[in-house]
N, C-alpha and C. Protein backbone atom coordinates (compact mmCIF):
# COMPACT_ATOMS: atom_id res chain seq x y z
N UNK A 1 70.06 89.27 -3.04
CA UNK A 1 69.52 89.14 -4.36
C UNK A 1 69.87 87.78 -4.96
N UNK A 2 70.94 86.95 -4.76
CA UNK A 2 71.32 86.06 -5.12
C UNK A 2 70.84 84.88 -4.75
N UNK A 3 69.94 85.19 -3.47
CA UNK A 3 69.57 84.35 -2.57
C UNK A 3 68.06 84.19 -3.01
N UNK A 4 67.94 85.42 -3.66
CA UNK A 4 66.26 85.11 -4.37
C UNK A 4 66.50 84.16 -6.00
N UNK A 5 67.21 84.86 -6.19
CA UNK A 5 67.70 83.80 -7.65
C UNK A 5 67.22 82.34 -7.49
N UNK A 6 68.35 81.92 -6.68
CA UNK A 6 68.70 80.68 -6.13
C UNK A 6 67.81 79.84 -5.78
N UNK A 7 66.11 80.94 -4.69
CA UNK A 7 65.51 80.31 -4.36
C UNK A 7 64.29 79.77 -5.27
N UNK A 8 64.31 80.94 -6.36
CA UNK A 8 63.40 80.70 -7.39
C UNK A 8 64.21 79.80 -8.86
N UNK A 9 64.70 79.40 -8.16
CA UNK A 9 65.57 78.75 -9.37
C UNK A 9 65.12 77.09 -8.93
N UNK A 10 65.48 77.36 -7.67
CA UNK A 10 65.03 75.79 -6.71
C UNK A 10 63.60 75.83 -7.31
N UNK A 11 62.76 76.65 -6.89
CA UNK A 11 61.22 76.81 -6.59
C UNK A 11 61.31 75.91 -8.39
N UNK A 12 61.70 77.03 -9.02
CA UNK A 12 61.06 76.63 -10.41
C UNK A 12 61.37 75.11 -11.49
N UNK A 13 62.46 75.12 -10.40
CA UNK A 13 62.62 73.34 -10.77
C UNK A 13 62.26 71.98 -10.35
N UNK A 14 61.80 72.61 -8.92
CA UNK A 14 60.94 71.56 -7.82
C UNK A 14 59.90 71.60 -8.87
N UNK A 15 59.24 72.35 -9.03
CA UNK A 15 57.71 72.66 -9.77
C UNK A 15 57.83 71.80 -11.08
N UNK A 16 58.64 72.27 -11.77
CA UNK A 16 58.84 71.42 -13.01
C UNK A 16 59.02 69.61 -12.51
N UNK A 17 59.60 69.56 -11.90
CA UNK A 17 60.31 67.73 -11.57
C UNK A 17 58.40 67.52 -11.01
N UNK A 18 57.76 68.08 -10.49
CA UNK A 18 56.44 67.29 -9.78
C UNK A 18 55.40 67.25 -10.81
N UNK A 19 55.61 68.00 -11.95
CA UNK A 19 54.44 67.77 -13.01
C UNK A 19 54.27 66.48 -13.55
N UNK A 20 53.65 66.19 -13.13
CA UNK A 20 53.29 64.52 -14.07
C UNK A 20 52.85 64.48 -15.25
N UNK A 21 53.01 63.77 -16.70
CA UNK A 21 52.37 64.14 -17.50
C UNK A 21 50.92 64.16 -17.47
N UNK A 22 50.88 65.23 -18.39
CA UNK A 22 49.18 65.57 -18.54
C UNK A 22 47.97 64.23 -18.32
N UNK A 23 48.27 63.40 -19.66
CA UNK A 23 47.52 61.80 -19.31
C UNK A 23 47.79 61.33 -20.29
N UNK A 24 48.17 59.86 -19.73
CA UNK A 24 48.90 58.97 -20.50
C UNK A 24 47.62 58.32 -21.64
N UNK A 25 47.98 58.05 -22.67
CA UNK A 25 46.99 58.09 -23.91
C UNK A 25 46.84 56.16 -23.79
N UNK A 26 45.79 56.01 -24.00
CA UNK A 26 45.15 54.41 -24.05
C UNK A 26 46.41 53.71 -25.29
N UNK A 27 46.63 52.61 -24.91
CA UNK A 27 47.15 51.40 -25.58
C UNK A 27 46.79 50.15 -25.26
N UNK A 28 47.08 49.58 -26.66
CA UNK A 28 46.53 48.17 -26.62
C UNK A 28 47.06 47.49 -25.15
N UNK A 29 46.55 46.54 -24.97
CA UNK A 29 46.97 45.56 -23.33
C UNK A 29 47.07 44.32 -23.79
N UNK A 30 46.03 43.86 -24.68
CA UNK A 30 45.55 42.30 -24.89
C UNK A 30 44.75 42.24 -26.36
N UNK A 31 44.94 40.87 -26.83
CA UNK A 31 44.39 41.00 -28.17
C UNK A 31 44.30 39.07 -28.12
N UNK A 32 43.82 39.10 -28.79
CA UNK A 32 43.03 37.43 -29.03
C UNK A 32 41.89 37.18 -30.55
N UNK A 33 43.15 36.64 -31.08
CA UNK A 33 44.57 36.10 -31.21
C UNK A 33 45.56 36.91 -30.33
N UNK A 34 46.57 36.47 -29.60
CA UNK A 34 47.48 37.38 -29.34
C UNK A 34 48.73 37.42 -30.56
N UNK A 35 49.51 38.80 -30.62
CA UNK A 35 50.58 38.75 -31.61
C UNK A 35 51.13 37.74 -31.82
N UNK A 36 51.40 36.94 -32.99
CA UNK A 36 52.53 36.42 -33.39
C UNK A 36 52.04 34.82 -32.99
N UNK A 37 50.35 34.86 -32.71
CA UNK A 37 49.83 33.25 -32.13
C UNK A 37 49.82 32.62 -33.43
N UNK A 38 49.86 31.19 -33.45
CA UNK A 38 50.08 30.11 -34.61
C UNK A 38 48.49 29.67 -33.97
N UNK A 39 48.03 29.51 -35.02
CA UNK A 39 46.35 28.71 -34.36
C UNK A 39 45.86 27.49 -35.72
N UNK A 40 45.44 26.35 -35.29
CA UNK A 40 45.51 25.20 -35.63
C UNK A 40 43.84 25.60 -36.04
N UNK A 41 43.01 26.24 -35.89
CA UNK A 41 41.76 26.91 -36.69
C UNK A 41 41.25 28.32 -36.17
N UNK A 42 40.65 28.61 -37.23
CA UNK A 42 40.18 30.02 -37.41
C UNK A 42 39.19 30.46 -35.65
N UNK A 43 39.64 31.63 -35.40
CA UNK A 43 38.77 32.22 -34.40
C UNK A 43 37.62 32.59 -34.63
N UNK A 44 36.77 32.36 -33.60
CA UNK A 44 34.99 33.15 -34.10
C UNK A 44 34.90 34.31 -34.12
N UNK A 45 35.81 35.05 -33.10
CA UNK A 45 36.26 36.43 -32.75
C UNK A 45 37.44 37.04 -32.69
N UNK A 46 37.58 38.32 -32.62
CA UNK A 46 38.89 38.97 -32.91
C UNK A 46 38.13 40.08 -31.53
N UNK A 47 39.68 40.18 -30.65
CA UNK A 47 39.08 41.25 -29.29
C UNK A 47 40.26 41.44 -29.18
N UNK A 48 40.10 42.81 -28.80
CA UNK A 48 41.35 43.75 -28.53
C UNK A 48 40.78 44.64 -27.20
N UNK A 49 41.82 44.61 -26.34
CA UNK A 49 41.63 45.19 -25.13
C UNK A 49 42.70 46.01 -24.60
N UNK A 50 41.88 47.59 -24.47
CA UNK A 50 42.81 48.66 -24.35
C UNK A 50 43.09 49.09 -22.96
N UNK A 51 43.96 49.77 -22.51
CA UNK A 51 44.32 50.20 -21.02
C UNK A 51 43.09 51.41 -20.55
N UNK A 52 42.60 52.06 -21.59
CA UNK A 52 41.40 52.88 -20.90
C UNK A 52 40.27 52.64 -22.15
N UNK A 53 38.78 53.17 -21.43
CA UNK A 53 37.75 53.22 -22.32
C UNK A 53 37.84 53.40 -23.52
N UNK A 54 36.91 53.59 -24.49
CA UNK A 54 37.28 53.76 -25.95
C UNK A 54 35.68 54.51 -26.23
N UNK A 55 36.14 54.97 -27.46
CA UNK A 55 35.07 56.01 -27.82
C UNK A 55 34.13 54.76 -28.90
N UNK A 56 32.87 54.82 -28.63
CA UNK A 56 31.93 53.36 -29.45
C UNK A 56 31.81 53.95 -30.99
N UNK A 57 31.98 55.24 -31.39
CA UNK A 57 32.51 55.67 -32.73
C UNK A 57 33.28 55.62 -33.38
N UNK A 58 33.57 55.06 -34.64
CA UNK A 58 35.02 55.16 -35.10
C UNK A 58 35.90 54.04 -34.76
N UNK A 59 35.48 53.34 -34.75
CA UNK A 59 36.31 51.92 -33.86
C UNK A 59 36.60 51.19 -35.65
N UNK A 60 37.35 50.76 -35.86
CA UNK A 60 37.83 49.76 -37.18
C UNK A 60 38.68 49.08 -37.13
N UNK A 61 38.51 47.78 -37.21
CA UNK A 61 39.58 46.41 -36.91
C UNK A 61 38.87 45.27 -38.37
N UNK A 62 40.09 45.11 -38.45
CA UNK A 62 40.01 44.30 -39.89
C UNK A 62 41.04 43.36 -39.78
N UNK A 63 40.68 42.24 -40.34
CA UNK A 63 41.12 40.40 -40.32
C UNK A 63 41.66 40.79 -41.52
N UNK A 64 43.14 41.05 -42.38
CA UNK A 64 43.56 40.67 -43.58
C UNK A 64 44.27 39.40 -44.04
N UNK A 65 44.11 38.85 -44.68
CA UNK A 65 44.75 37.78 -45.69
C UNK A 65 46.02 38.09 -46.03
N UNK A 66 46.76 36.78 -46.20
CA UNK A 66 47.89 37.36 -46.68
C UNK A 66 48.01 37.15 -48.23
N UNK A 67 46.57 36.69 -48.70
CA UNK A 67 46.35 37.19 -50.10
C UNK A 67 45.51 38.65 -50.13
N UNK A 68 45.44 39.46 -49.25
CA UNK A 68 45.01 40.62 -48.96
C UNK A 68 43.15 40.77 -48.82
N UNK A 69 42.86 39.60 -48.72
CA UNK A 69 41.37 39.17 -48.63
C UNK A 69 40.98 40.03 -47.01
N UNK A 70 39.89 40.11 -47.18
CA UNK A 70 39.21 40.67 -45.58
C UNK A 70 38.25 39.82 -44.85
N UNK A 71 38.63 39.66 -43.34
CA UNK A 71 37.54 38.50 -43.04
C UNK A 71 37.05 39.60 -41.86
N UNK A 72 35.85 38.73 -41.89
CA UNK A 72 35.11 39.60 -40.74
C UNK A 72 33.35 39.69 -40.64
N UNK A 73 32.78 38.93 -40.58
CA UNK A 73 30.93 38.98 -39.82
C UNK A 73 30.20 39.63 -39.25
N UNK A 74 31.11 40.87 -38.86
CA UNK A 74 30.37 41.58 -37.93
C UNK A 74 30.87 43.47 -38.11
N UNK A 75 30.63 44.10 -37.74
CA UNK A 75 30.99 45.74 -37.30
C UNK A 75 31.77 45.51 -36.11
N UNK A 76 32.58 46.20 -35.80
CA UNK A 76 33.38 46.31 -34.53
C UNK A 76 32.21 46.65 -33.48
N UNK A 77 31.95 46.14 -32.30
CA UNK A 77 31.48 46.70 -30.99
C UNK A 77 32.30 47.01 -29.86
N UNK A 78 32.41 48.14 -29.48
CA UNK A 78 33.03 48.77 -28.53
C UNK A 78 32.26 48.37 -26.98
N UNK A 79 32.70 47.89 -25.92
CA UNK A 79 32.30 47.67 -24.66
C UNK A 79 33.58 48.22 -23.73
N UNK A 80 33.39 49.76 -23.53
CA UNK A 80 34.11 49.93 -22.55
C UNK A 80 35.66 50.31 -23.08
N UNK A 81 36.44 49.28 -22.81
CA UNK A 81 37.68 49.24 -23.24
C UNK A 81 38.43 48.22 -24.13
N UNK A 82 37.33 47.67 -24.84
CA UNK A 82 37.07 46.03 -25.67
C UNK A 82 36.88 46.08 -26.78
N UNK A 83 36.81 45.93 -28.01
CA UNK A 83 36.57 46.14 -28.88
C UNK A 83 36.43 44.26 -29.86
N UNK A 84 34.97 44.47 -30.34
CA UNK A 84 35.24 43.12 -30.58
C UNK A 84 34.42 42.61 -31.88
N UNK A 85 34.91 42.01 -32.94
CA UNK A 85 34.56 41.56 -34.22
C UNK A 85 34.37 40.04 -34.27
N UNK A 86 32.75 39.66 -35.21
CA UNK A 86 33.11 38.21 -34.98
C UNK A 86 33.45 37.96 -36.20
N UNK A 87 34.00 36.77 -36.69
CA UNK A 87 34.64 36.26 -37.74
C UNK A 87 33.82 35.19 -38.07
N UNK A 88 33.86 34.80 -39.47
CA UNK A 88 33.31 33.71 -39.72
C UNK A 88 33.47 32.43 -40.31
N UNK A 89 34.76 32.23 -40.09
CA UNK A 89 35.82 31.44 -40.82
C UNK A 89 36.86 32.18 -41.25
N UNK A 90 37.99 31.70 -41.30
CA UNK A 90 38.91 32.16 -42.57
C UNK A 90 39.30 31.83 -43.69
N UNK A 91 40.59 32.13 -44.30
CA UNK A 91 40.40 31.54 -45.55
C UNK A 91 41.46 30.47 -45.54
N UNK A 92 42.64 30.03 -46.59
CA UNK A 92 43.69 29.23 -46.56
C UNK A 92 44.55 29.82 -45.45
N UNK A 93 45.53 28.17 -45.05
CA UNK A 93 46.40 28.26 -44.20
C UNK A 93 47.43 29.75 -44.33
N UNK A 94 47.72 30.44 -43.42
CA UNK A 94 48.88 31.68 -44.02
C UNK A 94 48.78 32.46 -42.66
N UNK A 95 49.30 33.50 -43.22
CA UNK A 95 49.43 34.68 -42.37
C UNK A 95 48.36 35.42 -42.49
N UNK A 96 47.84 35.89 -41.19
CA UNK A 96 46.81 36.85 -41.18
C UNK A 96 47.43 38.51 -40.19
N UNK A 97 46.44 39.22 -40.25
CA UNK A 97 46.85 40.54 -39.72
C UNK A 97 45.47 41.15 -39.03
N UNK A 98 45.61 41.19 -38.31
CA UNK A 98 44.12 42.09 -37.44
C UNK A 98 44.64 43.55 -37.64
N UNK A 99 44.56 44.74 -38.10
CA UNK A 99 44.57 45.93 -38.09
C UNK A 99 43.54 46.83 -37.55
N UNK A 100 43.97 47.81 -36.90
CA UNK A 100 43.33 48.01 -35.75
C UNK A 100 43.06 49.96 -36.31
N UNK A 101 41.97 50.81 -35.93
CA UNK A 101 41.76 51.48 -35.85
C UNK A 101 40.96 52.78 -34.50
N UNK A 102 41.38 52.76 -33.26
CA UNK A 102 40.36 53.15 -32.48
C UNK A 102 40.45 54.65 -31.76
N UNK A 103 39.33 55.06 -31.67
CA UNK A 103 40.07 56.25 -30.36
C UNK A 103 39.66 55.94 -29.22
N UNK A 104 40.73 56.45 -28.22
CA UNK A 104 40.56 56.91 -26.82
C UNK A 104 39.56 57.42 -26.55
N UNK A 105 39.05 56.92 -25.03
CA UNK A 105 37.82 58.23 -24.38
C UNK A 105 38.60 60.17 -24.65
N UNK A 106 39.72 60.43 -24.71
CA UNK A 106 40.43 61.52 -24.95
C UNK A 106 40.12 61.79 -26.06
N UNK A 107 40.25 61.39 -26.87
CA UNK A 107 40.13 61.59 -28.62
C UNK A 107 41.20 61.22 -29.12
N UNK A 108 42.16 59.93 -28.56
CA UNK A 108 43.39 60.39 -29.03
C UNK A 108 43.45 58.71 -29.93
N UNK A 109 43.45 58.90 -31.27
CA UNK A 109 43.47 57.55 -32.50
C UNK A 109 44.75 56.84 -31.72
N UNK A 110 43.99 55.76 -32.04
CA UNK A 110 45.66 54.51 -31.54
C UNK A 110 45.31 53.48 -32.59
N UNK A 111 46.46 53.14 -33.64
CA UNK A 111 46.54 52.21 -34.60
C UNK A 111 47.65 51.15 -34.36
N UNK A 112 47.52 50.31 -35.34
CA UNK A 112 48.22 48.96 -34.59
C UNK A 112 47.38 48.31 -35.55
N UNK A 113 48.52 46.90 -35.67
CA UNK A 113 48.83 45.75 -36.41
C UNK A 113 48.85 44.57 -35.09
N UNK A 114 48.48 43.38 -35.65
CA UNK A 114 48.44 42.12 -34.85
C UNK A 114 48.44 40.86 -35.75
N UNK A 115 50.14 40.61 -36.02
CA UNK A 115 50.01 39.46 -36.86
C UNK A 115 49.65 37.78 -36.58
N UNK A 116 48.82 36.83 -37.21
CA UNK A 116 48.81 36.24 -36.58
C UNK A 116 48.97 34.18 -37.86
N UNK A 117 49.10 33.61 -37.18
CA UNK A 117 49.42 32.67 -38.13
C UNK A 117 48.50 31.50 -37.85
N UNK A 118 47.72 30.81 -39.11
CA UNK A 118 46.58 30.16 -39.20
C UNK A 118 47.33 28.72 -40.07
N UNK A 119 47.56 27.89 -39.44
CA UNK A 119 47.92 26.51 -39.62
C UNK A 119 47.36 25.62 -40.11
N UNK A 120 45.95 25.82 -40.79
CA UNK A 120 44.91 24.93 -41.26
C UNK A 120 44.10 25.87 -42.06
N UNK A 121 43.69 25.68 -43.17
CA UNK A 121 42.43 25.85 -43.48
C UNK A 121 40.84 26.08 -43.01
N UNK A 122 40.26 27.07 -43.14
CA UNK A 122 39.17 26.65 -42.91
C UNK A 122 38.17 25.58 -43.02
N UNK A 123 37.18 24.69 -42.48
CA UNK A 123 36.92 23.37 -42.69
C UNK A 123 35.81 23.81 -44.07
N UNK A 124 34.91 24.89 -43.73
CA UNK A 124 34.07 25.34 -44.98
C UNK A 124 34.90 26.52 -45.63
N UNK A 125 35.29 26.68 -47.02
CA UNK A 125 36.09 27.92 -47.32
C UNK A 125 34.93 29.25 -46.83
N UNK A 126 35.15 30.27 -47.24
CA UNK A 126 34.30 31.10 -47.04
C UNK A 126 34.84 32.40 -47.76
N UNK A 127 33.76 33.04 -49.13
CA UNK A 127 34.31 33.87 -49.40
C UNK A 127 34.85 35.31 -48.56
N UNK A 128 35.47 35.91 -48.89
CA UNK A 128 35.92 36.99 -47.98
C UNK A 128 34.97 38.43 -48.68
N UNK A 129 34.46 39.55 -47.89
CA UNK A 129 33.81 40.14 -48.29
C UNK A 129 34.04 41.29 -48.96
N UNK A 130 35.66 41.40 -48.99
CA UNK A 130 36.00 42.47 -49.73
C UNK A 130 37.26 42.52 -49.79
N UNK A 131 38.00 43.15 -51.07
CA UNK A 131 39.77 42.65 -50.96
C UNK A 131 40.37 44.09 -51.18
N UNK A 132 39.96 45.09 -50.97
CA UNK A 132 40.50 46.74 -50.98
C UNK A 132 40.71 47.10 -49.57
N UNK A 133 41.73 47.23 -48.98
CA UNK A 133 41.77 47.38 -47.03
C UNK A 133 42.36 48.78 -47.06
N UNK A 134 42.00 49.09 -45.68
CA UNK A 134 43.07 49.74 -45.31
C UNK A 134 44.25 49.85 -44.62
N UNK A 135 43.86 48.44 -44.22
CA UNK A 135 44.97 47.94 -43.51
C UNK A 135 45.45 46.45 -44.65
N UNK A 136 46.88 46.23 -45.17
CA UNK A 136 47.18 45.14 -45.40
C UNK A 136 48.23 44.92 -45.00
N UNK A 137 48.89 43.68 -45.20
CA UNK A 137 49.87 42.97 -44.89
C UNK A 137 51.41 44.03 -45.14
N UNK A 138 51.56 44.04 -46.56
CA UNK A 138 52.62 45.39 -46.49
C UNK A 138 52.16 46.93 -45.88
N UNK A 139 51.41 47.51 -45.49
CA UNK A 139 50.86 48.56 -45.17
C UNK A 139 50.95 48.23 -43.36
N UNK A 140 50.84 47.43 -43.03
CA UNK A 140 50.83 47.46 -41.45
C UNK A 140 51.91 47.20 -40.59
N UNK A 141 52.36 47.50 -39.49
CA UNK A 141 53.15 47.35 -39.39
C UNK A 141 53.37 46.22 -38.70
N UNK A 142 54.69 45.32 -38.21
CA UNK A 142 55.12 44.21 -37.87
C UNK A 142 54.11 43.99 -36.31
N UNK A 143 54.18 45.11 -35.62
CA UNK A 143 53.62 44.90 -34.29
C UNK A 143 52.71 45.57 -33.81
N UNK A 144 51.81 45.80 -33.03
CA UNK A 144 50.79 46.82 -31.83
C UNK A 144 51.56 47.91 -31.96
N UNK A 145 51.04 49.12 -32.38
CA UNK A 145 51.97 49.86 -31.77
C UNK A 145 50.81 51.38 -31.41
N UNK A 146 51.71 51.94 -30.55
CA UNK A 146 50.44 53.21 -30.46
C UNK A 146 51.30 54.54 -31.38
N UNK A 147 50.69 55.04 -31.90
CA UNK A 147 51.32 56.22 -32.72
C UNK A 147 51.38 57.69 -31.98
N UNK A 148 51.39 57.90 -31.00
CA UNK A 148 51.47 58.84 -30.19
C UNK A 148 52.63 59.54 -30.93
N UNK A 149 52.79 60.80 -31.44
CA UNK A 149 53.87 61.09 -32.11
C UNK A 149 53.96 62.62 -31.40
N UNK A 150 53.20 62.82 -30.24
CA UNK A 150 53.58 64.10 -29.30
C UNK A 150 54.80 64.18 -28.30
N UNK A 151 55.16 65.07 -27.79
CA UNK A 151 56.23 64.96 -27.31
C UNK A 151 56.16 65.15 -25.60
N UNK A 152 56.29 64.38 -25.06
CA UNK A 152 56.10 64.42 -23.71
C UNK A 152 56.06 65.79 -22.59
N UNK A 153 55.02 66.21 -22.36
CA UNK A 153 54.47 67.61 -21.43
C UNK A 153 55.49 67.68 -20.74
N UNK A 154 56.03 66.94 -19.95
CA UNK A 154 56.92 67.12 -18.53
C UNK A 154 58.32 67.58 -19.31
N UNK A 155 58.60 67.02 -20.13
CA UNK A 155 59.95 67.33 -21.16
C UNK A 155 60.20 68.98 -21.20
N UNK A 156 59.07 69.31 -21.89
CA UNK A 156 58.83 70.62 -22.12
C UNK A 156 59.13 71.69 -21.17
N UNK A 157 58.30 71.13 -20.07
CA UNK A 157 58.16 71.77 -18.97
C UNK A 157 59.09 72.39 -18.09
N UNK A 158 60.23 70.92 -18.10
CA UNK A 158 61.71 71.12 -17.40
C UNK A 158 62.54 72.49 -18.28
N UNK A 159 62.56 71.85 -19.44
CA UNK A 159 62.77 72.96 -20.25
C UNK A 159 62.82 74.20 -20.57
N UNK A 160 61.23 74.72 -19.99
CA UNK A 160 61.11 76.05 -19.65
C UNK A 160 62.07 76.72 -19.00
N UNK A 161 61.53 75.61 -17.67
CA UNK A 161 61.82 76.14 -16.50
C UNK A 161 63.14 76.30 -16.42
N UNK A 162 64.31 75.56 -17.01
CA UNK A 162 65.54 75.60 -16.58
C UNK A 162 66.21 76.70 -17.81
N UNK A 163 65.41 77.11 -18.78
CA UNK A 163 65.96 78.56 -19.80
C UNK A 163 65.29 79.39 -18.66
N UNK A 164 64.36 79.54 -17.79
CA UNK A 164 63.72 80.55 -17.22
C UNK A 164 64.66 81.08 -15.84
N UNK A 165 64.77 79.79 -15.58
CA UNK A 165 65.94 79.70 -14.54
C UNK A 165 67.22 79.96 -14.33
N UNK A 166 67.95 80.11 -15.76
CA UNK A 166 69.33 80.56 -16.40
C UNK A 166 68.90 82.06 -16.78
N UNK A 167 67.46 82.66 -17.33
CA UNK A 167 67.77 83.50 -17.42
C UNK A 167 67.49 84.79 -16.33
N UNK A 168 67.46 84.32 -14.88
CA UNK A 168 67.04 84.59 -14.12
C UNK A 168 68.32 85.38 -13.44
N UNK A 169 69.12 84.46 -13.39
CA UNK A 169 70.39 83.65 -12.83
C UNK A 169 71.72 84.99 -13.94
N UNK A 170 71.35 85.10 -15.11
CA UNK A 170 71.95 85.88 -15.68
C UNK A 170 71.91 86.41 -16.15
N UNK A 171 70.53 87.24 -15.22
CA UNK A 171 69.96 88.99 -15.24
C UNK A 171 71.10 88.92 -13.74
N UNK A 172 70.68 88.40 -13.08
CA UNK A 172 70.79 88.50 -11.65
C UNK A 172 72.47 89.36 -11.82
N UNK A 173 72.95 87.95 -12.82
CA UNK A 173 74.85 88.28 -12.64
C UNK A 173 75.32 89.24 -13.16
N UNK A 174 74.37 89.80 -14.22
CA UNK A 174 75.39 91.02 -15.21
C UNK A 174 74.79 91.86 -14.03
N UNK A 175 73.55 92.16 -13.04
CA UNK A 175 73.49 93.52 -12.32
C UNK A 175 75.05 93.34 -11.30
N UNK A 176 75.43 92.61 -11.00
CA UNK A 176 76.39 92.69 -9.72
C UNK A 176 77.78 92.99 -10.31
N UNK A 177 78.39 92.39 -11.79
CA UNK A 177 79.24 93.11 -12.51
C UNK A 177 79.04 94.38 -12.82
């Protein structure tokens, strides 16, 4: 009897250690501007490039000011795993912020910040088309980040298995006392 315990104790922990998580959720890879770039003039485009496909719905990336101004020429277009806005100037020298809104082919939202620093002026100013964001400068955060705030499948899993496994283990022991 002890020997079945034992073996389903093995069994049920081999099983647990080979689960891989379910699937790893898309994150940013690449962005251009990249984080934290100093650029001597304004980009035509803003592209962000994720580790898997992206859903062409729901995609939102926004150029903020660090007078909280919004730049941006275009709607986001989704290609794949790309996501890409054109710009049409910016405004004064400062800090800017690309804020990012997208989902996964999964459904799973990934948000993120991309600060970036503009060293010149635009050569033509250009008004900005709107100054209410949802993303701004205090509101975003310092870096890319993915908000995945679930708790890892395989975690769980071990978990089970090793309360399932203890209580297996001590049914087993009170029958032999």
């Amino acid at each position: 009897m002890k020997r079945l315990a034992a073996i389903t104790a093995i069994t049920l922990a081999a099983t647990a250690l080979s689960i891989a998580p379910a699937s790893a959720h898309a994150s940013l890879q690449s962005s251009n501007p990249a984080e934290n770039a100093v650029l001597d003039a304004a980009p035509d485009e803003v592209t962000l490039t994720f580790s898997q496909d992206l859903q062409s719905t729901f995609a939102t990336v926004t150029v903020v000011g660090s007078d909280r101004s919004q730049w941006g020429a275009s709607e986001p277009v989704v290609d794949g795993n790309t996501v890409t806005v054109d710009l049409d100037g910016l405004g004064d020298a400062g800090e800017y912020t690309i804020g990012y809104r997208v989902v996964s082919g999964d459904g799973h939202p990934i948000t993120g910040a991309i600060p970036f620093q503009l060293t010149q002026a635009s050569p033509v100013p250009v008004a900005p088309p709107a100054t209410d964001l949802s993303f701004t400068n205090e509101a975003a955060p310092a870096a890319a980040e993915d908000t995945d705030s679930g708790f890892p499948l395989w975690v769980i899993a071990v978990v089970v298995v090793a309360v399932g496994a203890s209580g297996v283990l001590f049914a087993l022991r009170k029958r032999t006392h």
